[in-house]
N, C-alpha and C. Protein backbone atom coordinates (compact mmCIF):
# COMPACT_ATOMS: atom_id res chain seq x y z
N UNK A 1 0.82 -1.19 0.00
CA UNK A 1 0.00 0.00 0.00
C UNK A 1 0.87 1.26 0.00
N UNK A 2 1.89 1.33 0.73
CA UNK A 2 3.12 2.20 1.21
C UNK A 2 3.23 2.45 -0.65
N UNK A 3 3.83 1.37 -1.35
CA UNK A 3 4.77 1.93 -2.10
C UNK A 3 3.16 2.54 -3.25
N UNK A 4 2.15 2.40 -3.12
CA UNK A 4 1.15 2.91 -3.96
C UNK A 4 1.18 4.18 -3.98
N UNK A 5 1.55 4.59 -2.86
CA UNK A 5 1.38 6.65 -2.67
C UNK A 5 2.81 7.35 -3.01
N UNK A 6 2.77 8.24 -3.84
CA UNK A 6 3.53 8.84 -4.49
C UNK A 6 4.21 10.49 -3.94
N UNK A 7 3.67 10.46 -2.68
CA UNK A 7 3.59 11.52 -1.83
C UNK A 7 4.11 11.39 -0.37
N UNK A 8 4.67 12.02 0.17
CA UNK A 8 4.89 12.51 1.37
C UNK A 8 5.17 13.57 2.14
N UNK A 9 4.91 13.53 3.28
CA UNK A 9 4.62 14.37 4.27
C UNK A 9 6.53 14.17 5.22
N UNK A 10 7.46 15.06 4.98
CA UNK A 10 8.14 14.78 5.85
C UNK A 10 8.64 16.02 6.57
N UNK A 11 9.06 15.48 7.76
CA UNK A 11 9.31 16.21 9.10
C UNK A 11 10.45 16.70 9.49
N UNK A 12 11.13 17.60 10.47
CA UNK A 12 12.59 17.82 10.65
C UNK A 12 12.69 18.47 11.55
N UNK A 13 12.91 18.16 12.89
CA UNK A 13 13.41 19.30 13.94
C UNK A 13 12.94 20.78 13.66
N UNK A 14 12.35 21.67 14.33
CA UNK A 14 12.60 23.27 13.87
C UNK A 14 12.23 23.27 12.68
N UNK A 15 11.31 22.65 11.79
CA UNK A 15 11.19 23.20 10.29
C UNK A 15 9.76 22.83 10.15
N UNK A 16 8.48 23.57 9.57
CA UNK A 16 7.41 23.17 9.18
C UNK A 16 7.54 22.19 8.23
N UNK A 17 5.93 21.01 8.32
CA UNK A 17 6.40 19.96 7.44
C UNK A 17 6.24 20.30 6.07
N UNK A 18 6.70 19.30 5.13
CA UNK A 18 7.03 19.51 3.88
C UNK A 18 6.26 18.41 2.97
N UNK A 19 5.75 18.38 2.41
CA UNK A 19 5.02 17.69 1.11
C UNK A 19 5.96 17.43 -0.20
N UNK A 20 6.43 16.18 -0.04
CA UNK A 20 7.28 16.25 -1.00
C UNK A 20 6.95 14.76 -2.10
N UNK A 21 6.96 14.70 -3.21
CA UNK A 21 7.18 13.51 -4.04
C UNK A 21 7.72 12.49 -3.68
N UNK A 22 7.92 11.32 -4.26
CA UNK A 22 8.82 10.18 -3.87
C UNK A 22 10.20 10.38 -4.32
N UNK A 23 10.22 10.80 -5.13
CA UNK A 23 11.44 11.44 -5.77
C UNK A 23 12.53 11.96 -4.95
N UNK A 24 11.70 12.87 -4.24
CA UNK A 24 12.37 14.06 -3.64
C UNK A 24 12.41 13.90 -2.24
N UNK A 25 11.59 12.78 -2.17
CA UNK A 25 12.02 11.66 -0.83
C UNK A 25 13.06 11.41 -0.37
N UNK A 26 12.89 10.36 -1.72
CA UNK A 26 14.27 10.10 -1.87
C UNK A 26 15.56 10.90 -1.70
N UNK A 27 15.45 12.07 -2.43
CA UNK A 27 16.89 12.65 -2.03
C UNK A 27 17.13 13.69 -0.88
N UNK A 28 15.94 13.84 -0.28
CA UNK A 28 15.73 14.01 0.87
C UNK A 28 16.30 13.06 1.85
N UNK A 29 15.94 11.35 1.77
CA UNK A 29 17.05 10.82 2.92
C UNK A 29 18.25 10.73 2.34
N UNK A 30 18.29 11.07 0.87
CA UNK A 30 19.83 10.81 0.83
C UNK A 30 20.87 11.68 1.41
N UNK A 31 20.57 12.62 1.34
CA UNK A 31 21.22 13.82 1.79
C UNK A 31 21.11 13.84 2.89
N UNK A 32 19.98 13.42 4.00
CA UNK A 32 20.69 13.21 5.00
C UNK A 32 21.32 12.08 5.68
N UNK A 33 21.32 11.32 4.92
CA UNK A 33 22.39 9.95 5.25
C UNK A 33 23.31 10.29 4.99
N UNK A 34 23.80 11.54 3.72
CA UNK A 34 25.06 11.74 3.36
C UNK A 34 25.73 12.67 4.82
N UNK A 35 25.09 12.96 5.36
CA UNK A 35 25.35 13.96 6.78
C UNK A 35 26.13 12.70 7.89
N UNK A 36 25.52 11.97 8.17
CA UNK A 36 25.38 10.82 9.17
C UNK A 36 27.30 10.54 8.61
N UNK A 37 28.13 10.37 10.02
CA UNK A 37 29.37 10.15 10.20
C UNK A 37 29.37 8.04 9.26
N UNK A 38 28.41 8.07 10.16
CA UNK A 38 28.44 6.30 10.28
C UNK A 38 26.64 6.02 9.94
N UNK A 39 26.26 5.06 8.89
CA UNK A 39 25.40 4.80 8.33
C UNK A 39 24.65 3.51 9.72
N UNK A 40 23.25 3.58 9.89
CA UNK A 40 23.21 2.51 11.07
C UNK A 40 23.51 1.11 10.40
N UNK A 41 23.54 0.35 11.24
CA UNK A 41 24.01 -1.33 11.14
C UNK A 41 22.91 -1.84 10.28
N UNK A 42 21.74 -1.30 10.40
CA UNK A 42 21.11 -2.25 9.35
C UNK A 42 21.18 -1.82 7.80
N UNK A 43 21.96 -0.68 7.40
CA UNK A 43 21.98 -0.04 6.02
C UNK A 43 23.60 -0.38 5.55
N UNK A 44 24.26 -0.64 5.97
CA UNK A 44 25.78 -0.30 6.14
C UNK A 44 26.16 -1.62 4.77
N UNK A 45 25.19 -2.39 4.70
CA UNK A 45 25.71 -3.59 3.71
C UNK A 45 25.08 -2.68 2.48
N UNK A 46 24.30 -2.22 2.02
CA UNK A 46 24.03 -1.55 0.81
C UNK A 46 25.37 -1.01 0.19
N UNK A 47 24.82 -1.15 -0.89
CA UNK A 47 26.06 -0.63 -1.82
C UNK A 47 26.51 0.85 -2.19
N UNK A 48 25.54 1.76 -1.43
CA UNK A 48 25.66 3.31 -2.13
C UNK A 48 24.21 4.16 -0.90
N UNK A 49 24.55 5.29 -0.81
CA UNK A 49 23.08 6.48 -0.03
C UNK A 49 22.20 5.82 -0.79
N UNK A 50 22.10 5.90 -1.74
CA UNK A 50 20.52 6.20 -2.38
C UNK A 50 20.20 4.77 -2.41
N UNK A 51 20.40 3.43 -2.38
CA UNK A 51 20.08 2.42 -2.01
C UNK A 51 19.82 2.05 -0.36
N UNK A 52 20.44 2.96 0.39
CA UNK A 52 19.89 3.18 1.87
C UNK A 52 18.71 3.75 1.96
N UNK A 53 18.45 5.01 1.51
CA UNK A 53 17.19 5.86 1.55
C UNK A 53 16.59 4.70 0.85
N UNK A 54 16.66 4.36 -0.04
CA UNK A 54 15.31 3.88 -0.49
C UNK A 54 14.66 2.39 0.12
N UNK A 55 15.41 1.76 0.90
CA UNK A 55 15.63 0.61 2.30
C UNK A 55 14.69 1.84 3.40
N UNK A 56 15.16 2.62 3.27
CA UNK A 56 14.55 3.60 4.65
C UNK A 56 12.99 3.76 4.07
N UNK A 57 13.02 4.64 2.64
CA UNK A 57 11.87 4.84 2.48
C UNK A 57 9.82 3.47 2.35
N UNK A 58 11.05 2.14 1.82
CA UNK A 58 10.48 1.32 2.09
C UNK A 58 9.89 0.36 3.19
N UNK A 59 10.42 0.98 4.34
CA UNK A 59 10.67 0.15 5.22
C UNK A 59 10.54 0.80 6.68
N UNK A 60 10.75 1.90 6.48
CA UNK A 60 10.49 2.87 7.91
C UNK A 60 9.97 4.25 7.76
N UNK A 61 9.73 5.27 8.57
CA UNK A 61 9.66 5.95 8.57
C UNK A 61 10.07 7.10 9.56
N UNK A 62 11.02 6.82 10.32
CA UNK A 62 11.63 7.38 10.96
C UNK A 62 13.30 6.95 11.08
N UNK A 63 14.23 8.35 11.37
CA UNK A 63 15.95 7.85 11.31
C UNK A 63 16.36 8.79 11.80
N UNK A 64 16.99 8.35 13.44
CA UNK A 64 17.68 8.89 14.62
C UNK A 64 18.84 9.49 13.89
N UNK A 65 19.26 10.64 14.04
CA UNK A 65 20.17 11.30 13.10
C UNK A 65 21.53 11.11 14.15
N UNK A 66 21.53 11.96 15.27
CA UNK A 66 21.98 11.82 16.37
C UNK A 66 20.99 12.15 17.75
N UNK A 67 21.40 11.51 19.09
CA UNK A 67 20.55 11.26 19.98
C UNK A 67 20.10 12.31 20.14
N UNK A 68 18.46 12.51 20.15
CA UNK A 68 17.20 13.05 20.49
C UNK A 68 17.45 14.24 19.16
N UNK A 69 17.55 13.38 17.86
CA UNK A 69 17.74 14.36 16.37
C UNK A 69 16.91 13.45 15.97
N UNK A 70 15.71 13.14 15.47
CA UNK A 70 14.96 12.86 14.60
C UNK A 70 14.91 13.14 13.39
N UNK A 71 14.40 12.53 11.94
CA UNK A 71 13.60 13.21 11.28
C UNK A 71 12.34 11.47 10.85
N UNK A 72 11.59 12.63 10.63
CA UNK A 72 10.12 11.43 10.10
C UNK A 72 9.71 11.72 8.38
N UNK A 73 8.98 10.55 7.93
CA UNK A 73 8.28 10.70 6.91
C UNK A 73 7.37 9.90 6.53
N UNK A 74 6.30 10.14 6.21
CA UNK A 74 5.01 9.40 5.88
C UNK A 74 4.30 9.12 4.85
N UNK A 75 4.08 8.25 4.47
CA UNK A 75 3.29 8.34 2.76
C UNK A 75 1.78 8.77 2.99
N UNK A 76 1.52 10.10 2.24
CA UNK A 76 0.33 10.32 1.90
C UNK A 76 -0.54 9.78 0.47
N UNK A 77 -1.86 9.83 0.36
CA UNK A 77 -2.76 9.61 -0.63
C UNK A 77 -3.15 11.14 -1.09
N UNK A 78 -2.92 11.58 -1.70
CA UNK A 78 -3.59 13.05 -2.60
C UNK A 78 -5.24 12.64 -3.17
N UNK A 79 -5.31 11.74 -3.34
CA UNK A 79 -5.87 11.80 -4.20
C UNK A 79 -6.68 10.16 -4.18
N UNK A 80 -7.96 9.54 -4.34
CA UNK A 80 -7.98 8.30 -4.02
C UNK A 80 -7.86 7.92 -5.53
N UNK A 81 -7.63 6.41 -4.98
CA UNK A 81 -7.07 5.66 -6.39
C UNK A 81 -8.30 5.39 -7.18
N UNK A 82 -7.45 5.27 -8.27
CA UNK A 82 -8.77 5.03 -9.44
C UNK A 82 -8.94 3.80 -9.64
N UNK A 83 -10.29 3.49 -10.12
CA UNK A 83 -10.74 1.98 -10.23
C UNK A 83 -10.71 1.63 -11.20
């Protein structure tokens, strides 16, 4: 169902949320994985960021940046699906 919505809603410390594409999701966690000193233990076997984010985007929705640093993201529906 997750990967059906083409939209999200993501979050960040101090910043109003943001409505962003999958796209831009995407390079949204990439960039901030590219921040992160050390990638966590469960991403660290991927081969490259943008194969992490997209492990993240599939699979979670939240990633401890550093302790009590969050950021979140959520898949929205715009729009209901067509039949």
């Amino acid at each position: 169902m997750i990967r059906a919505c083409d939209d999200y809603v993501v979050l960040e410390p101090g910043k109003p949320e943001q409505l962003l594409s999958a796209d831009d999701t995407l390079a949204w966690l990439s960039g901030w994985l590219r921040t992160m000193e050390q990638l966590p233990d469960d991403l660290r076997d991927l081969h490259d960021v943008e194969a992490a984010a997209q492990r993240l985007l599939d699979t979670a929705c939240d990633l401890e940046l550093s302790p009590g640093m969050n950021i979140q993201w959520f898949a929205v529906r715009l729009e209901p699906p067509s039949r």
